[in-house]
Protein backbone atom coordinates (compact mmCIF):
# COMPACT_ATOMS: atom_id res chain seq x y z
CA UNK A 1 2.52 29.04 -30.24
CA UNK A 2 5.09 29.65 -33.22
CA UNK A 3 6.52 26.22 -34.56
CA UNK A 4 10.34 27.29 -33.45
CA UNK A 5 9.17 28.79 -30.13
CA UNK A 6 7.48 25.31 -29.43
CA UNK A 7 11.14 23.54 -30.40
CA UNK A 8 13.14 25.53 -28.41
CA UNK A 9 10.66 24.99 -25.11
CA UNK A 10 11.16 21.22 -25.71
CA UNK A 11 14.26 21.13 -25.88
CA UNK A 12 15.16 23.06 -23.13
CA UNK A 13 12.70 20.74 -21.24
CA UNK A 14 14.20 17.61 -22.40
CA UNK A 15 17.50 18.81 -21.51
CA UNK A 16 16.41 19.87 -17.77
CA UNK A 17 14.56 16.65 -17.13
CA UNK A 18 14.38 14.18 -19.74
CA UNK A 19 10.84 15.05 -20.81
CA UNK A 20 10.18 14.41 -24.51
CA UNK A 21 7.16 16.67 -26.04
CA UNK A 22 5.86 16.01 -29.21
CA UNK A 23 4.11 18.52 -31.66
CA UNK A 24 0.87 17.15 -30.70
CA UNK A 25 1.67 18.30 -26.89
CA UNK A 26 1.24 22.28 -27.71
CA UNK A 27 -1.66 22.17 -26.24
CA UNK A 28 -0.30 20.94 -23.34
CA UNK A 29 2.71 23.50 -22.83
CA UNK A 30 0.59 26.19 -23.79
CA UNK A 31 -1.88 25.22 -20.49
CA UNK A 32 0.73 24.58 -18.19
CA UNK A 33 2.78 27.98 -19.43
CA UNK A 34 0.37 30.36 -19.36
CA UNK A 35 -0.25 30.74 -15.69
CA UNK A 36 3.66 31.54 -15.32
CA UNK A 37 3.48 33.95 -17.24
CA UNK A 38 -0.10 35.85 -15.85
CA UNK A 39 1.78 35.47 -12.48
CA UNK A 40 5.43 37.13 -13.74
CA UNK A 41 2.63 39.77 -15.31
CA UNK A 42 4.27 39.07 -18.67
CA UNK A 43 1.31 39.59 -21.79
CA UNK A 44 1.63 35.91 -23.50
CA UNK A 45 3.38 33.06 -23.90
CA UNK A 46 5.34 34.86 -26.72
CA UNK A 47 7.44 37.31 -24.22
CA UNK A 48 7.22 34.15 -21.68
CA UNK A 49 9.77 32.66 -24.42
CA UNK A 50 11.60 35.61 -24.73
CA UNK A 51 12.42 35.44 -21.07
CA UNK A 52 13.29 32.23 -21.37
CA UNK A 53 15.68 32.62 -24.50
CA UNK A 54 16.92 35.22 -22.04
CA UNK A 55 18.52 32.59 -19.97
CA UNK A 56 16.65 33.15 -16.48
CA UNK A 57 17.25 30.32 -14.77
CA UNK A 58 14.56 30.52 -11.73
CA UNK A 59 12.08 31.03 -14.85
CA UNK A 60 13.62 27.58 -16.65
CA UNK A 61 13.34 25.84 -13.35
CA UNK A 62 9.24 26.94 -12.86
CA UNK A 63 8.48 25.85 -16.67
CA UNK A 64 10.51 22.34 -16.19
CA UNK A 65 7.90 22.57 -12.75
CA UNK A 66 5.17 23.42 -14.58
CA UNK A 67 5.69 20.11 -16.71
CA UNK A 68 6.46 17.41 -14.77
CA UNK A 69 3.63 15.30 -13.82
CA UNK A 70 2.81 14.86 -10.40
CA UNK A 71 -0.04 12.20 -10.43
CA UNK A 72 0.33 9.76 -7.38
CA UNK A 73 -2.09 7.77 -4.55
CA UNK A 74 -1.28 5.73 -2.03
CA UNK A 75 -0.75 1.91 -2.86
CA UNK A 76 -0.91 2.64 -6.46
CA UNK A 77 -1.98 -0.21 -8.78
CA UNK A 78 -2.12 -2.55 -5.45
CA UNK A 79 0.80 -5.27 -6.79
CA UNK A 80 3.68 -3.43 -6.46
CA UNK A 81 3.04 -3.37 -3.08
CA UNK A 82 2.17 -7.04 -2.64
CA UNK A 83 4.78 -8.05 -3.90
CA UNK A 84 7.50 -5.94 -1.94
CA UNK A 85 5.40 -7.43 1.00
CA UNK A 86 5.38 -10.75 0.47
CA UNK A 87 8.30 -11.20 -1.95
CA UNK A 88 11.26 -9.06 -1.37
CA UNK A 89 10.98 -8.19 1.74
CA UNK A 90 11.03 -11.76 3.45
CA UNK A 91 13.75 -12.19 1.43
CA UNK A 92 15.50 -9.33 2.30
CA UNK A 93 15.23 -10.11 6.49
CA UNK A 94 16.49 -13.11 6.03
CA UNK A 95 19.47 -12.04 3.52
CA UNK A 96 20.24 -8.59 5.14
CA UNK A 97 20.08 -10.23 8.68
CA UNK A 98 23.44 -9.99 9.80
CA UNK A 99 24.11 -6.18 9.07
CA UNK A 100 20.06 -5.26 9.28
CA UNK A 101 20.24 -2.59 6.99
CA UNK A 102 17.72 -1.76 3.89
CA UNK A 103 17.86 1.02 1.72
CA UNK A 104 14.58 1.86 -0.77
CA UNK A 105 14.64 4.65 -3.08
CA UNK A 106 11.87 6.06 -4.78
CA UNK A 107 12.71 7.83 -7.46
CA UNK A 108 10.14 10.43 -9.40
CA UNK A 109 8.53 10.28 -5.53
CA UNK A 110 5.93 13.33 -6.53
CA UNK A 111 3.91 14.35 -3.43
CA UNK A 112 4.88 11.28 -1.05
CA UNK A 113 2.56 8.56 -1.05
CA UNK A 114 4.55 5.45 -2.92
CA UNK A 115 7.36 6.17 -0.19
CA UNK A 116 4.29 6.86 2.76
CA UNK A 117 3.25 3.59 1.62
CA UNK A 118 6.10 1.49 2.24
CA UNK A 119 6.79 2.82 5.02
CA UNK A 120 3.57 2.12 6.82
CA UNK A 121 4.10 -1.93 5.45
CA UNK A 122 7.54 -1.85 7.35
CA UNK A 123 5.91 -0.29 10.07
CA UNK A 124 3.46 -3.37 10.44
CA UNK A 125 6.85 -5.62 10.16
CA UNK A 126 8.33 -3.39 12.91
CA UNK A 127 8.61 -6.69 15.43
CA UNK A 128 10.61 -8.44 12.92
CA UNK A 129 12.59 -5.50 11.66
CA UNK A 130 13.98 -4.44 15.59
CA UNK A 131 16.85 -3.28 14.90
CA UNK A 132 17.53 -2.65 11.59
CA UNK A 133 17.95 0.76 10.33
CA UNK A 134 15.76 1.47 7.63
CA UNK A 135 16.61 3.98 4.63
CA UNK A 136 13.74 5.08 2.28
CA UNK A 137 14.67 8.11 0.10
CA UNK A 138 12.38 9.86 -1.99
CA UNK A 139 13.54 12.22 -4.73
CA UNK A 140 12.01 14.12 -7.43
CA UNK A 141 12.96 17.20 -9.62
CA UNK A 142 9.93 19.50 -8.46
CA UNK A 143 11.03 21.16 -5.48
CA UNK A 144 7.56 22.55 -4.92
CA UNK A 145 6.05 19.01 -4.52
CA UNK A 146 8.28 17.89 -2.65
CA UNK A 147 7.33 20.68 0.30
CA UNK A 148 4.14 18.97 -0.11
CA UNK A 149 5.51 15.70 0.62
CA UNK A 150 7.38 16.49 3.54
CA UNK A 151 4.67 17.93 4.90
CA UNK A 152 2.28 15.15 4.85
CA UNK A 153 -0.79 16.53 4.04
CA UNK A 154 -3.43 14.99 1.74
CA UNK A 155 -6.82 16.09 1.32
CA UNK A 156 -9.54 13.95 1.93
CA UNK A 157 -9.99 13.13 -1.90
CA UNK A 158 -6.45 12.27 -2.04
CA UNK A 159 -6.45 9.73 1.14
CA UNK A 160 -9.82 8.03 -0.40
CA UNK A 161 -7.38 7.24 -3.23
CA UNK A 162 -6.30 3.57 -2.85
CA UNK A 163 -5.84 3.91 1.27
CA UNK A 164 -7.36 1.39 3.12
CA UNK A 165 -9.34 3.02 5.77
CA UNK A 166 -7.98 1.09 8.66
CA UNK A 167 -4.87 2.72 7.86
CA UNK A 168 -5.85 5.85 7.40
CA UNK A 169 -7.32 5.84 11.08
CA UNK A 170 -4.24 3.73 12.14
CA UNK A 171 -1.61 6.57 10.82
CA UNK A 172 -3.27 9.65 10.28
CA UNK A 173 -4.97 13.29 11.98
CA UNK A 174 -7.34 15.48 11.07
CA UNK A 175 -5.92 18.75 10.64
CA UNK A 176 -9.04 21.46 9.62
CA UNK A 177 -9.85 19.70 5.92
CA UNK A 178 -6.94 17.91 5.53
CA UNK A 179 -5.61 15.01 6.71
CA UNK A 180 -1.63 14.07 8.00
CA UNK A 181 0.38 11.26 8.13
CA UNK A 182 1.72 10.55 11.18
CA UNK A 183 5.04 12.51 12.48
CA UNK A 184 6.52 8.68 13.07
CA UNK A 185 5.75 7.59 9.54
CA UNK A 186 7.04 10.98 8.02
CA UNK A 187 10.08 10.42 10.48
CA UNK A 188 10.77 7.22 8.10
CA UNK A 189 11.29 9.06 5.03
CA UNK A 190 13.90 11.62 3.75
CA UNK A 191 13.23 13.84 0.56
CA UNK A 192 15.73 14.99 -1.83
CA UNK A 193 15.74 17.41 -4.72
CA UNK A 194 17.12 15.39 -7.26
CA UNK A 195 17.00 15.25 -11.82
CA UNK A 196 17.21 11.58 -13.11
CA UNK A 197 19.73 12.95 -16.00
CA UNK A 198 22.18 13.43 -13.19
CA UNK A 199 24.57 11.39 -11.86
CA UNK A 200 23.49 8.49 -9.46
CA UNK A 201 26.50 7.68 -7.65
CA UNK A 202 26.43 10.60 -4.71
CA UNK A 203 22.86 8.99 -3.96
CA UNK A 204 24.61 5.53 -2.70
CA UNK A 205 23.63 2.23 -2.91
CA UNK A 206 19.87 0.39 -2.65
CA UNK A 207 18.05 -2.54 -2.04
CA UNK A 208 15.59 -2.07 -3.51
CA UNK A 209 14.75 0.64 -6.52
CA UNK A 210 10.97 2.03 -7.23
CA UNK A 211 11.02 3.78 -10.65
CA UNK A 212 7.25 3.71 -11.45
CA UNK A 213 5.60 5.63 -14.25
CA UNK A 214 8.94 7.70 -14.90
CA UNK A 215 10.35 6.00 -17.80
CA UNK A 216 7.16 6.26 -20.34
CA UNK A 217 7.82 10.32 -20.55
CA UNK A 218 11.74 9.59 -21.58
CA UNK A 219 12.88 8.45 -25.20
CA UNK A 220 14.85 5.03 -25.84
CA UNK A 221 18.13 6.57 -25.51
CA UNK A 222 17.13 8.16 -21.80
CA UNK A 223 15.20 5.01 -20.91
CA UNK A 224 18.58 2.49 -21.51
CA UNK A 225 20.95 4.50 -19.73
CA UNK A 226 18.83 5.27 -16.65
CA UNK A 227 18.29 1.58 -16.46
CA UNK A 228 21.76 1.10 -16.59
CA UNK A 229 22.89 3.75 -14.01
CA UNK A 230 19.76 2.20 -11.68
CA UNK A 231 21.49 -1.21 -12.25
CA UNK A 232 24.91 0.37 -10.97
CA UNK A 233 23.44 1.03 -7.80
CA UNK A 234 22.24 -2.52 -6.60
CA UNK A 235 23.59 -5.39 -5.07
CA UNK A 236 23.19 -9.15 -7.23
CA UNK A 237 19.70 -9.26 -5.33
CA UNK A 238 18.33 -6.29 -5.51
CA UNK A 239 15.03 -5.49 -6.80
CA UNK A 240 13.40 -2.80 -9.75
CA UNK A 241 9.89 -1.79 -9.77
CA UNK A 242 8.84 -0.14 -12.98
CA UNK A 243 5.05 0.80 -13.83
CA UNK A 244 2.61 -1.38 -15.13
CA UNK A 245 3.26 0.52 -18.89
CA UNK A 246 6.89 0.59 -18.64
CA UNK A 247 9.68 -2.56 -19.14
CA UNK A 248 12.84 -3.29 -19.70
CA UNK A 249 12.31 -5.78 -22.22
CA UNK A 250 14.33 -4.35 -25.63
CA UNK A 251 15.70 -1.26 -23.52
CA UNK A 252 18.60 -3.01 -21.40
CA UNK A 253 19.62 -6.25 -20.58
CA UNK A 254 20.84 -5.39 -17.04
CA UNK A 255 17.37 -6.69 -15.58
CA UNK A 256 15.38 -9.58 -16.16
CA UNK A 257 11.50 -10.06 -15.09
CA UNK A 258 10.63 -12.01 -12.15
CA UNK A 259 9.28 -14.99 -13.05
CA UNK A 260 5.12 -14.78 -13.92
CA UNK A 261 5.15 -11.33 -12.00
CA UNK A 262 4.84 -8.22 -14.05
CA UNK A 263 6.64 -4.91 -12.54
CA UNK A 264 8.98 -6.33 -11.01
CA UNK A 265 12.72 -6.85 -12.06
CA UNK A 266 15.59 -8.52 -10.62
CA UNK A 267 19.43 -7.65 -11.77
CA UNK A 268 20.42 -9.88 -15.01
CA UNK A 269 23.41 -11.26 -13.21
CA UNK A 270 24.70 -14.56 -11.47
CA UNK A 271 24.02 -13.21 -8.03
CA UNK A 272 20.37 -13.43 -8.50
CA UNK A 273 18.46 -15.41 -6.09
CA UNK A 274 15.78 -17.63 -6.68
CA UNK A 275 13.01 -16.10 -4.23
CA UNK A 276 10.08 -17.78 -3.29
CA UNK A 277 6.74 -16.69 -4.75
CA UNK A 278 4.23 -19.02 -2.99
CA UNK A 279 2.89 -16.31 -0.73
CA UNK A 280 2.22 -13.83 -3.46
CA UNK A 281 0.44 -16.27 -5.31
CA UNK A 282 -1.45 -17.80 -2.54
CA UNK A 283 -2.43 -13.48 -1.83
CA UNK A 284 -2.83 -13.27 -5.90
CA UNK A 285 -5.55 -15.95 -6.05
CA UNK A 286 -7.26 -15.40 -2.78
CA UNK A 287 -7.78 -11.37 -3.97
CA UNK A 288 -8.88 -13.37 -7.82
CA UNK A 289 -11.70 -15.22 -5.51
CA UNK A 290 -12.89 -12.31 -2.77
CA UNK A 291 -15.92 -11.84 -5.15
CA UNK A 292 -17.37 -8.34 -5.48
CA UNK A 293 -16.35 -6.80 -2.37
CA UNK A 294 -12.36 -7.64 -2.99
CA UNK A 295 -12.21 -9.42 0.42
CA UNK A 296 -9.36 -9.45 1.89
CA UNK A 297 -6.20 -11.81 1.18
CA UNK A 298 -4.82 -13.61 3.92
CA UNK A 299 -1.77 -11.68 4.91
CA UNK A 300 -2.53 -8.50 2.69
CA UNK A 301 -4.19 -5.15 2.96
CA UNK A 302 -7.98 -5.01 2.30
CA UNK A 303 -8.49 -2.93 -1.40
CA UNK A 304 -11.70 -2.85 -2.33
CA UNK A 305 -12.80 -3.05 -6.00
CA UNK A 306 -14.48 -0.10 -7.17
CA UNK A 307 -17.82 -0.36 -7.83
CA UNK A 308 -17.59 -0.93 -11.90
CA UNK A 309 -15.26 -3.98 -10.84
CA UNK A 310 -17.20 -5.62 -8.44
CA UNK A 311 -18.73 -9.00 -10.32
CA UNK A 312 -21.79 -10.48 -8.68
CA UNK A 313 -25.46 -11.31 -9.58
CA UNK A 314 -27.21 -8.46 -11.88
CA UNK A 315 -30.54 -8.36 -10.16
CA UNK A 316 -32.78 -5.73 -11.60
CA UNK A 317 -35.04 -3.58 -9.11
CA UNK A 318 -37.80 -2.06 -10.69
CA UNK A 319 -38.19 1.79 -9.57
CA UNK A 320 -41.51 3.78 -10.58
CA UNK A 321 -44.44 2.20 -12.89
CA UNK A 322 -45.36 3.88 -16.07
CA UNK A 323 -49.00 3.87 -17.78
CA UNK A 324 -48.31 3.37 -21.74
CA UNK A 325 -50.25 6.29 -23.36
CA UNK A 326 -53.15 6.32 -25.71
CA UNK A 327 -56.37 5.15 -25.82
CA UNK A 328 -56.06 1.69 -24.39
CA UNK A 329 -55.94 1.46 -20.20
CA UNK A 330 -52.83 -0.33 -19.25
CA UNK A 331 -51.06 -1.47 -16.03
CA UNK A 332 -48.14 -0.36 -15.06
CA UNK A 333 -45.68 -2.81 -13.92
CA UNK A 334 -42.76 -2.03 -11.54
CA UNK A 335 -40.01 -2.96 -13.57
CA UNK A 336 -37.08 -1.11 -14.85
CA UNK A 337 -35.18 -2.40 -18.14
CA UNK A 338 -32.38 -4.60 -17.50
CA UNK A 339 -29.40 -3.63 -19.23
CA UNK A 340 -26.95 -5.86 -20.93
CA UNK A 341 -24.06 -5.88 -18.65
CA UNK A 342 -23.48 -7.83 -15.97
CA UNK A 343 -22.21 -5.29 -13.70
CA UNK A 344 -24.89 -4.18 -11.11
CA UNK A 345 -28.44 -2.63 -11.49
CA UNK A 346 -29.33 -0.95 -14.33
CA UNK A 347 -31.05 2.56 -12.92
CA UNK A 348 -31.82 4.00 -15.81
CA UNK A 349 -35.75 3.70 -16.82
CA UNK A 350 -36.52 4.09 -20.48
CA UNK A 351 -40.01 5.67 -21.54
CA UNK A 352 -41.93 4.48 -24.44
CA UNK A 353 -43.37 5.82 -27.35
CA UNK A 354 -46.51 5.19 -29.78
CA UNK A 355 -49.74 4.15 -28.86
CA UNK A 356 -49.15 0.95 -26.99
CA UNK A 357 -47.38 -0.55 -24.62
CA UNK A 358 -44.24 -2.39 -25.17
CA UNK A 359 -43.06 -5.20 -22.27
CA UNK A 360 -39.56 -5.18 -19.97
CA UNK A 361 -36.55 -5.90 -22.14
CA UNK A 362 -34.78 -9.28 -21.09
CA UNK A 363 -30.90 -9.35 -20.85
CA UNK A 364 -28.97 -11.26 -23.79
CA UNK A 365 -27.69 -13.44 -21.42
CA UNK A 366 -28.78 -15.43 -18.59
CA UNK A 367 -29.76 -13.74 -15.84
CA UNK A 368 -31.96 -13.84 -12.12
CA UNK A 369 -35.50 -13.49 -11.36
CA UNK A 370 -36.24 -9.79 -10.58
CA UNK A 371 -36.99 -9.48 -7.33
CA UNK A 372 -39.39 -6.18 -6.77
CA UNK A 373 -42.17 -7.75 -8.46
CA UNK A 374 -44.72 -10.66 -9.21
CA UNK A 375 -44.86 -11.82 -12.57
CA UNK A 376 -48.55 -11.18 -14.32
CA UNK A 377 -49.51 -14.14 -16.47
CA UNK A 378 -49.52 -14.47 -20.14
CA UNK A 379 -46.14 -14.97 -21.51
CA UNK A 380 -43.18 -16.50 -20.13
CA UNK A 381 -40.05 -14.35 -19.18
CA UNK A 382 -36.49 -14.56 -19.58
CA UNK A 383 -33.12 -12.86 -18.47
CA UNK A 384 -32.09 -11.00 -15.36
CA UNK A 385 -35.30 -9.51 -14.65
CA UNK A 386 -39.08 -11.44 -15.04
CA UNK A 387 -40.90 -10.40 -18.57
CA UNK A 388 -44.72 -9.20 -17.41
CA UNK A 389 -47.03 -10.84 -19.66
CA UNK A 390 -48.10 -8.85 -22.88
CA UNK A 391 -51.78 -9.47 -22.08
CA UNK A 392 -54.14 -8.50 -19.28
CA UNK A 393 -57.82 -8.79 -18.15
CA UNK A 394 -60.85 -6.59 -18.82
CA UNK A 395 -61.35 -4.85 -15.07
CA UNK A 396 -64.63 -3.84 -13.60
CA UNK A 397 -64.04 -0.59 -11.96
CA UNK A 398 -61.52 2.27 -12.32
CA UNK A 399 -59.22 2.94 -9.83
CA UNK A 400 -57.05 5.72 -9.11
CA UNK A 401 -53.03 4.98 -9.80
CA UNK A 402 -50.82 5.17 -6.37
CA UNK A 403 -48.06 6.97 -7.95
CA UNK A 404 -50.07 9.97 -9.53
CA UNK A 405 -53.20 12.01 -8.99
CA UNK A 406 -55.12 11.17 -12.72
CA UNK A 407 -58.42 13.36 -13.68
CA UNK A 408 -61.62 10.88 -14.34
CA UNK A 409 -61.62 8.95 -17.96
CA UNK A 410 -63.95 8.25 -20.13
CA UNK A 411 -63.59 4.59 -19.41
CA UNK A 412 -64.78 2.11 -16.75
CA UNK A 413 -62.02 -0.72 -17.43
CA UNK A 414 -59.08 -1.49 -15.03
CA UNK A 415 -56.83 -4.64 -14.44
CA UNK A 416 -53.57 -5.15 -12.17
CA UNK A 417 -51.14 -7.87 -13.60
CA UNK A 418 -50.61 -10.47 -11.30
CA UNK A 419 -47.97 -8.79 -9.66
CA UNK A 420 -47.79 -5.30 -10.64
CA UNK A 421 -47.26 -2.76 -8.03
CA UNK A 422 -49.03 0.15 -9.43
CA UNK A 423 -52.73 0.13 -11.27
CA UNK A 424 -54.31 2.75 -13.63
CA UNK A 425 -57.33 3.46 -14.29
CA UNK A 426 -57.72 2.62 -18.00
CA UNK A 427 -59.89 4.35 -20.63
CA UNK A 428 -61.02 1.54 -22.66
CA UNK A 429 -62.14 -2.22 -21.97
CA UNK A 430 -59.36 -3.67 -22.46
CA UNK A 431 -55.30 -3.67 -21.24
CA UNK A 432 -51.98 -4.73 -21.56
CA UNK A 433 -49.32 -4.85 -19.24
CA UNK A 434 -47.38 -1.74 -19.33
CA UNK A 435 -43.62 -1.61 -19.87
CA UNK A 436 -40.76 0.30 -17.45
CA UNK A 437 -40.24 4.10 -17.59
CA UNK A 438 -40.92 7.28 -15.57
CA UNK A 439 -44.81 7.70 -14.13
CA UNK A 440 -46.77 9.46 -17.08
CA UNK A 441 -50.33 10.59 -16.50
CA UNK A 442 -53.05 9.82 -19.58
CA UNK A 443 -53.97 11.93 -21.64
CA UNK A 444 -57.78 11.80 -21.26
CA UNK A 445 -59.46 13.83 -19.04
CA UNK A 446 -63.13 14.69 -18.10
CA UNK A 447 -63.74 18.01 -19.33
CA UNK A 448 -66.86 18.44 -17.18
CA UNK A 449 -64.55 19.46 -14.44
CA UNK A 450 -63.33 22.87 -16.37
CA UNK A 451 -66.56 23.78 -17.99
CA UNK A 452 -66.78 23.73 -21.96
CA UNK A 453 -64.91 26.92 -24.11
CA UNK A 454 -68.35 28.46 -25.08
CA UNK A 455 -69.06 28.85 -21.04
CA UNK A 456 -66.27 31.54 -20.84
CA UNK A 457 -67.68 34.84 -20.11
């Protein structure tokens, strides 16, 4: 893409929508542009432009589209979420009790699920919220996604994302492949085509404002005054969620963070309550100490950790025994090499090289006994798995290895470690214990079986 052809594209897009592209973004215009123009049959991005310069204004509104992100799950990033449930909105049914009316708006909503979300936590309050009329708008500038969201239907990669599955089965049908939100949840929500650079004011008043992962695409300017056209719309206790890279700290002054909360923003003003934070916290360090499954909080959802997250004891199974190679009989041991993280078993065996066998790598920290084997004697172990010993016995008779089929050696000698899982016949009179890695055959083998070269006819 020309230099000035990229300029003009971005600043037509940052005009439309706010979006600021820098030089290092071609790239990403050129990806996102090119299947316009294959579909409008036009032959490259160059007489895309063209069209553009042209002023064709369903064309400008499918590039602006095209580059909007629309990257969302349900319950994203878990806190935002807490907190609304545990901090503003007992606050708000006790404030907003005489008239029982909340509004929410999502702004930037994408494809539904931070507004689906709420909604299904208000839904679980619906005893305490009888009566009230409840007002969650979602907006965004992509018309196309929002079809999607009013719709309601997610495919099952998109419901495993960050929905726990008791409300997926609580709130949702199976529809072919798919998956939709319930018609009473959906019910709860209203979506409206709306650009962030307009004005505000036709949209009303709100509670409470969700503006997550919006600001980071906008530039300083853009950034302070949508801050301060968000602030215009909220009472003295309203509330601002912004995404866990975004703040207002040296953008505006018209919000102030809640005290030891991140994400969360209350209006800089007098009116500001103080709000009570005890059952966040108490939910905070009860999810700090569920261990590796992420049990539970009392009073919150249940979000598992995934997998790389989960903390717990780094016991090392050992998976398939290896005879070293060379000349020397060894005995395999069943042991795979621990690695040096903490997180989980380490799977991957690692073969060895040379002539002789090398023994089980300990951690460099301090780790469990290895459970899937008995430790042979000779040298003392340590780390997350047990060390075999480094020296074995002379055995009496060879004997054939239970995870391969081995032709006859030369040799007579055998030994199991004291533990090992898996013997080899060895080829000398002597062994060592073998380290971890994949099964490997020897390399000797009784030619008698196969006849010599000068027997070929």
């Amino acid at each position: 893409m020309k230099p000035d052809d990229f300029e003009f594209v971005s600043r037509l897009i940052k005009s439309k929508s706010g979006l600021v592209l820098s030089q290092d973004k071609t790239y990403l215009l050129e990806s996102r542009l090119m299947p316009i123009a294959r579909k409008r049959g036009l032959k490259d991005l160059t007489e895309l432009i063209g069209a553009l310069r042209g002023g064709d204004r369903n064309l400008v509104e499918e590039v602006v589209d095209a580059m909007t992100t629309n990257e969302s799950f349900f319950f994203r990033d878990t806190k935002p979420f807490d907190q609304f449930r545990h901090v503003v909105l007992p606050h708000m049914i006790k404030a907003r009790a005489p008239k029982k009316h909340l509004r929410i708006w999502c702004a930037a909503a994408s494809s539904g699920q931070e507004p689906y979300s709420l909604a299904m936590i208000l839904d679980e309050f619906k005893s305490q919220l009888a009566g009230w009329r409840i007002d969650i708008i979602g907006t965004d500038i992509s018309r196309e996604i929002l079809t999607k969201a009013r719709a309601g239907l997610y495919s099952q990669f998109e419901v495993q994302r960050g929905l726990p599955i008791g409300l997926l089965v609580k709130y949702f049908q199976k529809k072919e492949d798919q998956w939709q939100i319930s018609a009473d949840i959906r019910g709860k929500v209203q979506y409206k085509e709306f650009n962030l650079l307009e004005d505000f004011r036709p949209l009303g008043q709100f509670d409470v404002v969700y503006c997550r992962n919006v600001l980071i695409y906008f530039d300083q300017p853009t950034k302070s005054d949508v801050l301060s056209r968000i602030s215009a719309l909220m009472p003295d206790d309203g509330f601002l969620f912004l995404g866990g890279a975004e703040t207002v700290l040296g953008i505006s002054d018209k919000f102030k963070p809640l005290a030891r909360q991140r994400g969360i923003y209350q209006l800089n003003r007098p009116g500001a309550p103080e709000v009570d934070l005890t059952a966040l916290e108490k939910v905070q360090a009860g999810a700090a100490a569920g261990g590796a499954a992420g049990a539970a909080a009392p009073g919150g959802l249940a979000f598992p950790k995934p997998k790389h997250m989960q903390t717990g004891a780094g016991t090392t199974t050992g998976t398939a025994a290896r005879p070293a190679a060379g000349t020397t009989g060894t005995t395999g041991t069943a042991t795979t090499r621990p690695g040096t993280s903490s997180f989980g078993t380490q799977s991957t065996q690692r073969p060895l090289g040379g002539t002789t066998s090398s023994t089980t790598r300990p951690t460099t920290g301090t780790g469990t006994t290895g459970s899937a084997f008995s430790r042979p004697s000779g040298s003392t172990g340590t780390g997350s798995a047990t060390r075999p010993g480094t020296t074995g016995t002379t055995g009496s008779s060879g004997t054939t290895g239970s995870t391969y089929r081995r032709p006859l050696g030369t040799g007579t000698g055998t030994s199991a470690g004291a533990g090992g899982t898996t013997q080899r016949p060895g080829t000398g009179s002597s062994n060592t214990s073998g380290s971890n890695g994949t099964t490997r055959p020897s390399t000797t083998f009784d030619r008698s079986r196969f006849g010599k070269p000068d027997d070929k006819k």
